[in-house]
Protein backbone atom coordinates (compact mmCIF):
# COMPACT_ATOMS: atom_id res chain seq x y z
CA UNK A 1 0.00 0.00 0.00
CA UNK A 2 1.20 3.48 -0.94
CA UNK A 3 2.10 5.53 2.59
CA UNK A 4 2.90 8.88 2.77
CA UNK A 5 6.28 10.52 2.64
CA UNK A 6 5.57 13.31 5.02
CA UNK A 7 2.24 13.35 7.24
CA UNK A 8 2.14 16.77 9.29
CA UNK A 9 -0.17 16.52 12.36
CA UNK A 10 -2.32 19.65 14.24
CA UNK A 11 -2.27 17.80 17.28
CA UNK A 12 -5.63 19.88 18.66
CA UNK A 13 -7.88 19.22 21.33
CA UNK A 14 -5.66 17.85 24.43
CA UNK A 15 -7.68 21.26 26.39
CA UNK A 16 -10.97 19.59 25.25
CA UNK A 17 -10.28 16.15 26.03
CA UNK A 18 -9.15 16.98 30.23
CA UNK A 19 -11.79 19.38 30.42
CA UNK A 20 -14.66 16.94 29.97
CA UNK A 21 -12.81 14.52 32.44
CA UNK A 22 -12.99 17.20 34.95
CA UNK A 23 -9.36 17.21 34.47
CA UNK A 24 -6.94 20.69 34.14
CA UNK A 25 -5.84 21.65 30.83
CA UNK A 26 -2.20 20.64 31.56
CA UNK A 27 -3.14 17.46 31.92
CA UNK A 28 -4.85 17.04 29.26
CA UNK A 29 -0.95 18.24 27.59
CA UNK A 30 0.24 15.68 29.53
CA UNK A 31 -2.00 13.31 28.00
CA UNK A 32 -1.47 14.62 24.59
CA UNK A 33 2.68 14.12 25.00
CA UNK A 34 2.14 10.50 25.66
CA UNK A 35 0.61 10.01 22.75
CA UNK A 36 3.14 11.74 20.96
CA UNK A 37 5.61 8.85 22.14
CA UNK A 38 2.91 6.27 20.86
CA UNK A 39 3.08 8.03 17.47
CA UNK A 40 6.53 7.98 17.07
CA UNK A 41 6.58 4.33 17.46
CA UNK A 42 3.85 3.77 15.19
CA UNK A 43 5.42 6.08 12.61
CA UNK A 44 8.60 3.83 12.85
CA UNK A 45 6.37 0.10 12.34
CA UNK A 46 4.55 2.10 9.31
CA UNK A 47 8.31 3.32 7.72
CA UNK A 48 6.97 7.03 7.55
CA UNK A 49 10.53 9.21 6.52
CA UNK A 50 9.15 12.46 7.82
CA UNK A 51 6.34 13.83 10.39
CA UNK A 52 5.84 17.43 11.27
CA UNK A 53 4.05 18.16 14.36
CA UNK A 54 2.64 21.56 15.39
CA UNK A 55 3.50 21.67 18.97
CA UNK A 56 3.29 25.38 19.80
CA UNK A 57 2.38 28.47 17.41
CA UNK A 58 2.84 32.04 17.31
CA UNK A 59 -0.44 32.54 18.24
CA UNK A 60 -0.18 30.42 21.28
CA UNK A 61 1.16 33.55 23.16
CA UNK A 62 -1.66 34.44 23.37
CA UNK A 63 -2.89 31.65 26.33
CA UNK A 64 -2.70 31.87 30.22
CA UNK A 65 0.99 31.85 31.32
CA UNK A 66 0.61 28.99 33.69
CA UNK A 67 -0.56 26.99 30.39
CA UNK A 68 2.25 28.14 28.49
CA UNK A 69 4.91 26.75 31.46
CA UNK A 70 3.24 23.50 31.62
CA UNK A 71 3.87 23.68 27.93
CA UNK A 72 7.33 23.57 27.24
CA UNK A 73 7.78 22.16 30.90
CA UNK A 74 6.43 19.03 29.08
CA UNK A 75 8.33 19.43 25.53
CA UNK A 76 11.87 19.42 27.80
CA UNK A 77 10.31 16.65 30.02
CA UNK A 78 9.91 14.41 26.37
CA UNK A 79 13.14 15.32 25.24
CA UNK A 80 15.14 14.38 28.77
CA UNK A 81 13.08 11.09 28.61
CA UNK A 82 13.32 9.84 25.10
CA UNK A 83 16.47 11.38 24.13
CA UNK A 84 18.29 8.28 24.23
CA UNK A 85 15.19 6.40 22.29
CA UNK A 86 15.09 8.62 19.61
CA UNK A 87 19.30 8.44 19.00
CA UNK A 88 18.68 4.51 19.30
CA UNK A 89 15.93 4.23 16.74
CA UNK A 90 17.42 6.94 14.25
CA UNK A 91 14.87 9.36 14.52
CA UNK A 92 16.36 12.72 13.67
CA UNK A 93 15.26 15.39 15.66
CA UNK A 94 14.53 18.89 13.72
CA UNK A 95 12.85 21.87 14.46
CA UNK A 96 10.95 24.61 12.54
CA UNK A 97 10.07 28.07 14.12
CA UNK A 98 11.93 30.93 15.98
CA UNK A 99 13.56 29.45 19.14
CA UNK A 100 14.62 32.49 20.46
CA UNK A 101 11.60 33.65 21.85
CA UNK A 102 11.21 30.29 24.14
CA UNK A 103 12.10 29.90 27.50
CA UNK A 104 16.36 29.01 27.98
CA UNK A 105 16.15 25.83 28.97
CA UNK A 106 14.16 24.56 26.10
CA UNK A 107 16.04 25.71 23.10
CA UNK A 108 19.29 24.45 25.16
CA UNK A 109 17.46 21.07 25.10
CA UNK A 110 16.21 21.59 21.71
CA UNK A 111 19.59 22.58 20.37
CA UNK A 112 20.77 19.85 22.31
CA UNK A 113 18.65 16.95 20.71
CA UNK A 114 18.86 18.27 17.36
CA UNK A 115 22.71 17.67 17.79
CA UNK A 116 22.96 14.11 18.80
CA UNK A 117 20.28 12.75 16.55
CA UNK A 118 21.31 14.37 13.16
CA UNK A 119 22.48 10.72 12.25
CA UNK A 120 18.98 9.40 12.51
CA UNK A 121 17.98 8.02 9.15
CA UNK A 122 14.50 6.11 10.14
CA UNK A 123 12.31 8.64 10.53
CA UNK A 124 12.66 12.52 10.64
CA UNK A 125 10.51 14.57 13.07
CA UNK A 126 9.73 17.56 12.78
CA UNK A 127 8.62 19.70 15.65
CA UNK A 128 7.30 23.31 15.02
CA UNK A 129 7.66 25.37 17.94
CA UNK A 130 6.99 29.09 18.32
CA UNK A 131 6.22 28.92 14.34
CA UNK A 132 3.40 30.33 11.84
CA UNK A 133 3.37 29.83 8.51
CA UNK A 134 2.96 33.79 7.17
CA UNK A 135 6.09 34.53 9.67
CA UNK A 136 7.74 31.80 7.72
CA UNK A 137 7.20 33.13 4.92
CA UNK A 138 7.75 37.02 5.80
CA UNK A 139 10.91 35.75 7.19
CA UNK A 140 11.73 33.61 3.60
CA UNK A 141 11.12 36.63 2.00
CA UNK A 142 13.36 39.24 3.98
CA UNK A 143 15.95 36.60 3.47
CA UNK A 144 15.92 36.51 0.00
CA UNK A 145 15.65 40.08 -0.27
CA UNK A 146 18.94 40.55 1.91
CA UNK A 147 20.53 37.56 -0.42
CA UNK A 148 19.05 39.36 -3.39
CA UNK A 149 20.49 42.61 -2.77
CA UNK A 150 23.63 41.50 -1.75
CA UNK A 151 24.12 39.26 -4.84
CA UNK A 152 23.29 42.20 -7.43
CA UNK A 153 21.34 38.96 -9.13
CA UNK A 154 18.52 40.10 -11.86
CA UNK A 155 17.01 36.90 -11.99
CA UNK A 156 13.79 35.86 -10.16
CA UNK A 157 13.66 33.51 -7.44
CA UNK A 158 12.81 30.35 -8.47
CA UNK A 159 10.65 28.14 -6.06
CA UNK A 160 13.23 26.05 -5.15
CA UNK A 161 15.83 29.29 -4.19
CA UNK A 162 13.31 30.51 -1.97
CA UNK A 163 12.23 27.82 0.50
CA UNK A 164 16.01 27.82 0.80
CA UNK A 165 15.53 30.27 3.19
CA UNK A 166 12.38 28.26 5.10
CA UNK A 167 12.92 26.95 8.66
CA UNK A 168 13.36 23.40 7.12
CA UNK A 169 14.46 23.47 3.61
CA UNK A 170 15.10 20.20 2.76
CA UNK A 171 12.50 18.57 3.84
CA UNK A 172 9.50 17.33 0.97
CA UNK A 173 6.03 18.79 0.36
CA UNK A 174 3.58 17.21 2.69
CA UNK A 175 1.76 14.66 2.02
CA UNK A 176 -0.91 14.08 4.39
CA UNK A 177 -2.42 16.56 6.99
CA UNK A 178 -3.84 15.41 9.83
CA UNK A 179 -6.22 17.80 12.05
CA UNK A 180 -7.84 16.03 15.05
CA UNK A 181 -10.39 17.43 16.92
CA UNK A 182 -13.03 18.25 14.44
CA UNK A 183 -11.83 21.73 13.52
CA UNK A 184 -11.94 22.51 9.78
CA UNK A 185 -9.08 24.95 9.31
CA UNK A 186 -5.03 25.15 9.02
CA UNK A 187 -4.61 27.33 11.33
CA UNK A 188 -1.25 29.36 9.82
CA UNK A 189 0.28 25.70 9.24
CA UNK A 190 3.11 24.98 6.84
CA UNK A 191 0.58 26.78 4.11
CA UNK A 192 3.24 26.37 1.64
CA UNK A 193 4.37 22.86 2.10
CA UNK A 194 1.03 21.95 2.56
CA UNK A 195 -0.24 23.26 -1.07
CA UNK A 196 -0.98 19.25 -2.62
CA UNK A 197 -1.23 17.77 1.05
CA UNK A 198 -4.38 15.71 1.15
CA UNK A 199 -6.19 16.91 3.92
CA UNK A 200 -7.82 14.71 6.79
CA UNK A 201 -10.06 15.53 9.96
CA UNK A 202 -11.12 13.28 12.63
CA UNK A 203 -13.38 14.22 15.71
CA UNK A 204 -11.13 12.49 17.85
CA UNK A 205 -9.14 14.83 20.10
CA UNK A 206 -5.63 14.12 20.30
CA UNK A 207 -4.86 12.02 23.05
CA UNK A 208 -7.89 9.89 21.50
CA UNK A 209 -5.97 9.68 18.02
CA UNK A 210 -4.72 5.73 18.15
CA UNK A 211 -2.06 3.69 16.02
CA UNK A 212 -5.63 2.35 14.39
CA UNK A 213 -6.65 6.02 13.73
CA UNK A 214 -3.63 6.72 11.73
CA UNK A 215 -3.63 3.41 9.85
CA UNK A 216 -7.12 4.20 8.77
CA UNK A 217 -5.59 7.76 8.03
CA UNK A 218 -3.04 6.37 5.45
CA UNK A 219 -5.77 4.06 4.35
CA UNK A 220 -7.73 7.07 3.39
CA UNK A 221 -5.01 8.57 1.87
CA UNK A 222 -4.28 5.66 -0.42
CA UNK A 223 -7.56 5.48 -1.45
CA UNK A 224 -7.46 8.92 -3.05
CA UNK A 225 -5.97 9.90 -6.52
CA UNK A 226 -3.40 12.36 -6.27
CA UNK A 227 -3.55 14.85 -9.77
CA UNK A 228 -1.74 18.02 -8.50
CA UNK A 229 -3.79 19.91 -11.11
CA UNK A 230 -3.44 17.43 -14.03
CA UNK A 231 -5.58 14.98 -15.26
């Protein structure tokens, strides 16, 4: 069966799910990190190259500061924990979005991570942090203006010179995109890489969203004929 290359997940509703367990929102993050582990895994049995996961966005400033600690108190709690997994496995570590803005010992952990698993060759993971897809761009843009300028070039950019200057370059279009949850939207999401993605909503919230879930997922997926515009 035909599988994805690169499956990008909004990993929405781990608020949603505590709350109607009378539980706090943090837990419900809690929750939602464990399942991230479970992914992983499942990512490695299915021999999926690349995943891109939008952990935190620009936008998500914008919630309660206690919810924002328990936040990346839980993204340097995965990484301390599963460090050694992920080197183990070969799954290579990457980030996309502006990790100056997070709190110190994050990006040191980040930075850290991204280090000792750039030999992973099994499965690359993305995790956006801190990132929006029209800052992305914006910031592709000043780039290649600066490059531009500095270059005295008169030629265009083609496509391929300017997501040079994207947070992740190299990595392929996407795929698949996964939105759990039941909301309808992108939500500022890799709207560039995502231009051909075949697009897939589930109701499920995301600590609900099972190794079944995504096999049924890429089953969809396969079941769909790709034209990207032609006939």
């Amino acid at each position: 069966m035909k599988v994805p290359q690169h499956i990008a997940v909004i990993m929405d509703g781990n608020g949603r799910w505590a709350t109607s367990r009378g539980l706090s929102r943090s837990a419900g993050h809690k929750e939602g990190t464990a399942n991230l582990e479970r992914l992983l895994d499942h990512l490695l049995l299915r021999r999926i190259p690349v995943v891109s996961l939008y952990a935190f966005s620009t936008e998500n400033w914008r919630r309660p500061r206690t919810e924002i600690h328990a936040i990346f108190s839980l993204v340097e709690e995965f990484i301390t924990t599963h460090l050694n997994k992920m080197v183990g496995e070969g799954v290579r570590m990457v980030v996309s979005g502006d990790l100056s803005r997070i709190p110190k010992r994050s990006r040191e952990l980040l930075l850290d991570a991204i280090e000792k698993t750039r030999k992973g060759i099994r499965l690359t993971a993305n995790f956006c942090l801190n990132y929006g897809s029209r800052s992305e761009l914006l910031r592709a843009a000043q780039e290649y203006a600066l490059w531009y300028s500095s270059h005295k070039t008169q030629r265009p950019p083609t496509e391929k010179q300017f997501q040079k200057f994207f947070w992740q370059p190299n990595l392929p279009d996407i795929d698949m995109l996964v939105r759990t949850a039941g909301e309808l939207r992108l939500s500022n999401f890799m709207l560039w890489q995502a231009a051909y993605a075949e697009l897939y909503f589930t109701e499920k919230t995301w600590p609900e969203f099972g190794a079944e879930d995504l096999d049924e997922a890429i089953r969809e997926f396969h079941r769909r004929k790709r034209k990207f515009g032609g006939l």
